[in-house]
N, C-alpha and C. Protein backbone atom coordinates (compact mmCIF):
# COMPACT_ATOMS: atom_id res chain seq x y z
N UNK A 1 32.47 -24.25 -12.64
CA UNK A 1 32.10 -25.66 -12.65
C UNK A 1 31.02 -25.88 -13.72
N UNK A 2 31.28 -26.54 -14.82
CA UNK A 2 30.41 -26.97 -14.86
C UNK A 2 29.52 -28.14 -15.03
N UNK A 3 28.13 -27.88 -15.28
CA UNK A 3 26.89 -29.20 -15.15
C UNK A 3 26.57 -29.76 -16.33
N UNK A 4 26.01 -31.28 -15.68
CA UNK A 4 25.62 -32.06 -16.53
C UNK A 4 23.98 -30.94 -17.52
N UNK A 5 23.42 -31.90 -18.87
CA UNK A 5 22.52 -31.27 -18.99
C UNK A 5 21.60 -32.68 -19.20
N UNK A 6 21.84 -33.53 -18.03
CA UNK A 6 20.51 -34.27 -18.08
C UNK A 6 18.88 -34.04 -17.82
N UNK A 7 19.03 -33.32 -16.99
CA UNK A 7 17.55 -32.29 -17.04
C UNK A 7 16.78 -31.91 -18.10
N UNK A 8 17.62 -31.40 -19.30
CA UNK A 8 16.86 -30.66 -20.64
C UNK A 8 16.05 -32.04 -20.74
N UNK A 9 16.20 -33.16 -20.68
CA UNK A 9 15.33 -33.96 -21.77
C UNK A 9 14.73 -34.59 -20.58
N UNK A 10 14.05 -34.00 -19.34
CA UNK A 10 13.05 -33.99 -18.45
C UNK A 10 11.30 -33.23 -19.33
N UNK A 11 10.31 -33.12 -18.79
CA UNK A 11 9.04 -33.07 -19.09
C UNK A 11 9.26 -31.69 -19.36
N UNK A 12 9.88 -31.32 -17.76
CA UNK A 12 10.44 -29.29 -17.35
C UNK A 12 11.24 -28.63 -18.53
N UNK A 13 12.32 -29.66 -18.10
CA UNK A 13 13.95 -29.59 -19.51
C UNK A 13 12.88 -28.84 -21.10
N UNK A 14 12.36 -30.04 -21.53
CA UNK A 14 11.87 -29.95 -22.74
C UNK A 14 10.88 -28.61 -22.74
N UNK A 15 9.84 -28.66 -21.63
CA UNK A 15 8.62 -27.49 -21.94
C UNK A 15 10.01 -26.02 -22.37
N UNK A 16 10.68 -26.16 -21.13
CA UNK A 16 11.60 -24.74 -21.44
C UNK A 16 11.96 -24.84 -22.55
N UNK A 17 12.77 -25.92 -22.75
CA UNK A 17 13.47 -25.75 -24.38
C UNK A 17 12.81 -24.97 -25.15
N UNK A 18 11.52 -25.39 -25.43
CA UNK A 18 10.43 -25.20 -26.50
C UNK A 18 9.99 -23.85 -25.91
N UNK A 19 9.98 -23.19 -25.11
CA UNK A 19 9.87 -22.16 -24.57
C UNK A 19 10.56 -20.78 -25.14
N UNK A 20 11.78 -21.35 -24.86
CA UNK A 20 13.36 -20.77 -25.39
C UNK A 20 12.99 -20.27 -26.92
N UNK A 21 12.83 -21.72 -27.64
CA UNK A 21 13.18 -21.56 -29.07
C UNK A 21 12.01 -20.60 -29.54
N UNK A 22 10.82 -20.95 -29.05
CA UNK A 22 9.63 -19.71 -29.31
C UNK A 22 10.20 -18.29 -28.76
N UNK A 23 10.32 -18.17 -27.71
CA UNK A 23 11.24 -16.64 -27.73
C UNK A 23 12.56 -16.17 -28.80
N UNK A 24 12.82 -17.45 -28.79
CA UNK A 24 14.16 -16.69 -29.79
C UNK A 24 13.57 -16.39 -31.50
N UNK A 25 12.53 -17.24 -31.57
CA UNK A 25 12.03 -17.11 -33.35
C UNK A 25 10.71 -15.82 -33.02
N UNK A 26 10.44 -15.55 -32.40
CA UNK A 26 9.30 -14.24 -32.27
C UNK A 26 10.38 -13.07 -31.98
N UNK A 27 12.03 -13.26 -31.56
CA UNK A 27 12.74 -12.30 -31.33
C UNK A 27 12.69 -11.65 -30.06
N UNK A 28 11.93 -11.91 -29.41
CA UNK A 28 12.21 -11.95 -27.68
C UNK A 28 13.20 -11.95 -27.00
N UNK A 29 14.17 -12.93 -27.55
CA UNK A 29 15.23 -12.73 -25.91
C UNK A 29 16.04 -13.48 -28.02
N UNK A 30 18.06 -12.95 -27.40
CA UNK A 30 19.01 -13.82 -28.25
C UNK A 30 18.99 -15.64 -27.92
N UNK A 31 19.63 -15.97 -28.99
CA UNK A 31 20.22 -17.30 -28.73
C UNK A 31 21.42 -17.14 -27.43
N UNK A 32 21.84 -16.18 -27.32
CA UNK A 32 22.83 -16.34 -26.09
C UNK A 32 22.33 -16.56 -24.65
N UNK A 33 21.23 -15.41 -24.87
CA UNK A 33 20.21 -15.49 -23.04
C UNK A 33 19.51 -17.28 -22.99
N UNK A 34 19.23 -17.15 -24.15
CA UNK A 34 18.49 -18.82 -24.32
C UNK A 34 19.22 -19.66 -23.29
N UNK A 35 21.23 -19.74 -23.97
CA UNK A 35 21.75 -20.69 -23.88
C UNK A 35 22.12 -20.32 -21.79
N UNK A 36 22.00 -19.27 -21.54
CA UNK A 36 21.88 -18.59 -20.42
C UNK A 36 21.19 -19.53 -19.49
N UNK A 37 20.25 -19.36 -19.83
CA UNK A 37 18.88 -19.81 -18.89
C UNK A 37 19.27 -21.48 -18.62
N UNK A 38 19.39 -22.11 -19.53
CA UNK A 38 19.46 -23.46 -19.68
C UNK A 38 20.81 -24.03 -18.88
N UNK A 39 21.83 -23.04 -18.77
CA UNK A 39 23.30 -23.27 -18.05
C UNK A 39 22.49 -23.43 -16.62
N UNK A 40 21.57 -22.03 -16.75
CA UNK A 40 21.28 -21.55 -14.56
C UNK A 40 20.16 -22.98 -14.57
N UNK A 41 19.25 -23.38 -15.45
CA UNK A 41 18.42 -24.53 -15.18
C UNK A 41 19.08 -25.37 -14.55
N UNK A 42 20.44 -26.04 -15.94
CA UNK A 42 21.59 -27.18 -15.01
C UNK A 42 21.57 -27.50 -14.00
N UNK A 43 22.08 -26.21 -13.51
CA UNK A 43 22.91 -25.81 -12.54
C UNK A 43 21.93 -25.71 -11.36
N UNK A 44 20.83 -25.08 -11.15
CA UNK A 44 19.84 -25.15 -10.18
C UNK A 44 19.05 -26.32 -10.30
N UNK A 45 18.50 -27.72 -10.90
CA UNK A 45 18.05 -28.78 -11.09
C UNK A 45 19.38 -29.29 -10.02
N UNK A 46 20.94 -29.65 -10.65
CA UNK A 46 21.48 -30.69 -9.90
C UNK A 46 22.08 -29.83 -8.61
N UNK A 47 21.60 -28.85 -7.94
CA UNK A 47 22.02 -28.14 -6.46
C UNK A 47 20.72 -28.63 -5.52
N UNK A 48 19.41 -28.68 -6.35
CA UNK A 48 18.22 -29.57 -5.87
C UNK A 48 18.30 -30.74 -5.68
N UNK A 49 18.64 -31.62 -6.23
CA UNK A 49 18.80 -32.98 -6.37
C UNK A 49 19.64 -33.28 -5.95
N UNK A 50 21.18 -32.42 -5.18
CA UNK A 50 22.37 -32.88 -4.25
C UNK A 50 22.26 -32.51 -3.08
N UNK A 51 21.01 -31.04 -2.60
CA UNK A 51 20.87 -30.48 -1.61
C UNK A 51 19.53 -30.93 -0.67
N UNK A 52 18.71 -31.32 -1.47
CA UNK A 52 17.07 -30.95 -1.13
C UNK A 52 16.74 -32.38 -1.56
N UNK A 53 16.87 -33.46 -2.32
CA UNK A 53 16.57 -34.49 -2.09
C UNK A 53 17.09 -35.46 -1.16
N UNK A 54 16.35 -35.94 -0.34
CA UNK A 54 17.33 -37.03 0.83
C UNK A 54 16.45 -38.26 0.90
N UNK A 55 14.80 -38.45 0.29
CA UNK A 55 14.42 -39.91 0.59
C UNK A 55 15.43 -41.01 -0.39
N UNK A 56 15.28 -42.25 1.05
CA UNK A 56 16.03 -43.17 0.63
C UNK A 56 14.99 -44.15 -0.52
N UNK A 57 15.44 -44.91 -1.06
CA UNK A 57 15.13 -46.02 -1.81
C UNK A 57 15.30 -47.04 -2.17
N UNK A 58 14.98 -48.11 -1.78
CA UNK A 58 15.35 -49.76 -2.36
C UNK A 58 14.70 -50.20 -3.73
N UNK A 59 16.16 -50.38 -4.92
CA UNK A 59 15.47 -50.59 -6.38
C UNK A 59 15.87 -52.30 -6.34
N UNK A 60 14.76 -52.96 -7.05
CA UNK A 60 14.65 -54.52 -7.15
C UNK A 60 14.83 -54.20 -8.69
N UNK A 61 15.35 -55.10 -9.22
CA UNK A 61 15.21 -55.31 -11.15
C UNK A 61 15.87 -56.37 -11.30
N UNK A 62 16.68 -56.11 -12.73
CA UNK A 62 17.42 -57.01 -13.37
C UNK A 62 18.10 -55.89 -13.73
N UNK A 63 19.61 -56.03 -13.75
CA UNK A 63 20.75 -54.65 -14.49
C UNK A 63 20.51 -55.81 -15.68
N UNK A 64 20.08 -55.02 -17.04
CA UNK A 64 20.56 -55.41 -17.81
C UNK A 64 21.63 -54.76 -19.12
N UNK A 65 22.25 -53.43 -18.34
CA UNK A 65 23.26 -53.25 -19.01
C UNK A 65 23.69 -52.59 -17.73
N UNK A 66 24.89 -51.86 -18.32
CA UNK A 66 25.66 -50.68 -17.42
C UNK A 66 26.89 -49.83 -17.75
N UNK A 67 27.62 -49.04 -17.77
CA UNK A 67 28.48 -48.25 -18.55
C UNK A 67 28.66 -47.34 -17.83
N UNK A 68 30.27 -47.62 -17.95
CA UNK A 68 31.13 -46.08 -17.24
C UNK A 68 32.18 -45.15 -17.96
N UNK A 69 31.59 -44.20 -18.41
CA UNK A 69 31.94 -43.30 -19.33
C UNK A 69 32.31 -42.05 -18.65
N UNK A 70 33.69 -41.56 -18.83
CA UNK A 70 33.85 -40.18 -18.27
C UNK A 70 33.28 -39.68 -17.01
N UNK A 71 33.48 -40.57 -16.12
CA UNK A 71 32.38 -40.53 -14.20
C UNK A 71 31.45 -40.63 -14.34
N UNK A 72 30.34 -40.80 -15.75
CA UNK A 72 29.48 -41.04 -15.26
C UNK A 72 28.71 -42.45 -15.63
N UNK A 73 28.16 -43.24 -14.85
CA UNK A 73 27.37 -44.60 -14.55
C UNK A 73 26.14 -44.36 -15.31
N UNK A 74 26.19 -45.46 -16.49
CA UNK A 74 24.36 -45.89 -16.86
C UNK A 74 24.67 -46.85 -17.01
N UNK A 75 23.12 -46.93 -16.37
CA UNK A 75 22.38 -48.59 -15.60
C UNK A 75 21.03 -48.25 -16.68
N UNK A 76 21.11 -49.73 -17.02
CA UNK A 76 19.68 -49.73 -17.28
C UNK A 76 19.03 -51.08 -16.86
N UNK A 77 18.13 -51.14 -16.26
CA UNK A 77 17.30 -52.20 -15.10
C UNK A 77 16.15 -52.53 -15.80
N UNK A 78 15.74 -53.75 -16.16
CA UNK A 78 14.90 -53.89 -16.55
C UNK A 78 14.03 -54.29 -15.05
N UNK A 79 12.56 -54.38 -15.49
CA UNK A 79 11.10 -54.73 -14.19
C UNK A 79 11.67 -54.61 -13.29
N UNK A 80 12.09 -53.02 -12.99
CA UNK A 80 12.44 -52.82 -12.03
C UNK A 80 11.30 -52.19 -10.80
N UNK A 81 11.43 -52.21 -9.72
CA UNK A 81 10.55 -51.72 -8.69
C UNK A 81 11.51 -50.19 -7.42
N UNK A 82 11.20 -49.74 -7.35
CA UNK A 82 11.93 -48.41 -6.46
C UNK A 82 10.67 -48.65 -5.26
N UNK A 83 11.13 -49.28 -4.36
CA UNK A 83 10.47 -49.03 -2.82
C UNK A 83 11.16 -47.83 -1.96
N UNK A 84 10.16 -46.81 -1.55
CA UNK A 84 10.60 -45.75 -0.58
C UNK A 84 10.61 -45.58 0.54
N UNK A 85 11.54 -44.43 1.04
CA UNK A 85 10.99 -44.70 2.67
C UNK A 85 9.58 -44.99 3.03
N UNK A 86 8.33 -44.09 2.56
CA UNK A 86 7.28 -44.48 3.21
C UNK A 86 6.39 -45.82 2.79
N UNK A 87 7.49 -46.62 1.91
CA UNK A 87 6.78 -47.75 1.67
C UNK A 87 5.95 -47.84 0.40
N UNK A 88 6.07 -46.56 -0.66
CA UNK A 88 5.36 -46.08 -1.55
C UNK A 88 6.28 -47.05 -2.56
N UNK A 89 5.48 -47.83 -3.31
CA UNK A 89 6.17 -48.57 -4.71
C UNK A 89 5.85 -48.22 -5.98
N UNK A 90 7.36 -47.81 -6.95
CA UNK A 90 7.23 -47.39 -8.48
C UNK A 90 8.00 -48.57 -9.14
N UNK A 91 7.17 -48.34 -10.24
CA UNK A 91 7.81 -49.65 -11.24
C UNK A 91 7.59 -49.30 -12.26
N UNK A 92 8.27 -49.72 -13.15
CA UNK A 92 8.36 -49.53 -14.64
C UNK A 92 9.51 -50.83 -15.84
N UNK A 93 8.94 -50.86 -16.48
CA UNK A 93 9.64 -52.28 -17.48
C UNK A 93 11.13 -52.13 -17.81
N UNK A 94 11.07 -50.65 -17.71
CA UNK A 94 12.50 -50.47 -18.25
C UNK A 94 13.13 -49.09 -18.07
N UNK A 95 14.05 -49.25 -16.63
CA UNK A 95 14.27 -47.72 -16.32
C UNK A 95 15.94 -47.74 -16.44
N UNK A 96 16.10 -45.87 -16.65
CA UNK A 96 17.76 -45.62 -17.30
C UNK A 96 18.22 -44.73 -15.84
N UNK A 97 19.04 -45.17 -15.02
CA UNK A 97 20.18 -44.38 -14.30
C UNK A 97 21.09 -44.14 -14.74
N UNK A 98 21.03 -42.45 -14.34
CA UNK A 98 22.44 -41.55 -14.79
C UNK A 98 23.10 -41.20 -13.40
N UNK A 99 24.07 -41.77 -13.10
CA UNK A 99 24.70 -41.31 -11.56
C UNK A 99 26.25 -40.62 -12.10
N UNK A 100 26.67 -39.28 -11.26
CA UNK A 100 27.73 -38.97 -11.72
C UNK A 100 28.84 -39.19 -10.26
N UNK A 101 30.01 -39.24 -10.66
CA UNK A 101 31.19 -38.76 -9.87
C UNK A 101 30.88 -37.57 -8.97
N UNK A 102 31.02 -37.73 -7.55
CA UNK A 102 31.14 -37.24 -6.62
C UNK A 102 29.54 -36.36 -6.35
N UNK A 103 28.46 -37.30 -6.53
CA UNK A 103 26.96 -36.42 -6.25
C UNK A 103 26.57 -35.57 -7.27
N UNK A 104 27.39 -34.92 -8.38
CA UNK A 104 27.47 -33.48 -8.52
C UNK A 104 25.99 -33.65 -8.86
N UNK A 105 25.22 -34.54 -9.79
CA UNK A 105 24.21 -34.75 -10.41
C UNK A 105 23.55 -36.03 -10.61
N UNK A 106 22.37 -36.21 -10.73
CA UNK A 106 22.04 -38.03 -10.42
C UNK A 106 20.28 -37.58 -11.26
N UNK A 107 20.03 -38.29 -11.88
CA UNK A 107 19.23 -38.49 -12.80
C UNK A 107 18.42 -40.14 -13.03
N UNK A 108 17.01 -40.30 -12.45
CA UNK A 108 16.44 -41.19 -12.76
C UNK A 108 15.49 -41.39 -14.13
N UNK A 109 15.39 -42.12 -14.56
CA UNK A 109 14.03 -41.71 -15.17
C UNK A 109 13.67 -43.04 -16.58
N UNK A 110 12.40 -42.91 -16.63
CA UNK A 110 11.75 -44.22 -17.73
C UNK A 110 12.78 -44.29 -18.98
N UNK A 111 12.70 -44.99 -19.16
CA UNK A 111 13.41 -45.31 -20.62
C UNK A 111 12.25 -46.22 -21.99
């Protein structure tokens, strides 16, 4: 099976990247183990995020786009607000959802 790689271009995604590429130019590890690591990242990021995340959330905005490409859904919401179960409120001017076909992987994040 395999995973999306929406994760790499997370805060995590990126530190590793840059991680990677410094091991591979000091000669540390090949470009193959690199591309290794980054498959098992995938792959362990969206088994977290289908297994181990369960709070619910109510998002308020404006959709001001949306697109369905190959199963997977982007939304992009402008002043949008994410209310949580415990009542905790996030907002941001302009946020991008990545939702895929059948859970496998689901990706929030600022735009």
């Amino acid at each position: 099976m395999s995973y999306y790689e929406f994760y790499r271009g997370s805060s995590i995604g990126m530190a590793l990247t840059d991680s990677l590429d410094e091991l591979i130019t000091s000669g540390s590890i090949t470009p193959q183990l690199a591309m290794k690591v980054l498959q098992q990242f995938d792959k362990s990021l969206a088994d977290v995020m289908v297994k181990q995340v369960k709070t619910k959330t109510t998002l308020k905005g404006h959709l001001h786009t949306y697109r369905l490409c190959d199963d997977v859904w982007t939304f992009i919401v402008k002043n949008a607000s994410f209310k949580m179960e415990g009542n905790e409120m996030v907002s941001g001017q302009r946020i991008k959802i990545i939702a895929c076909k059948n859970g496998e992987a689901v990706e929030a994040g600022k735009k």
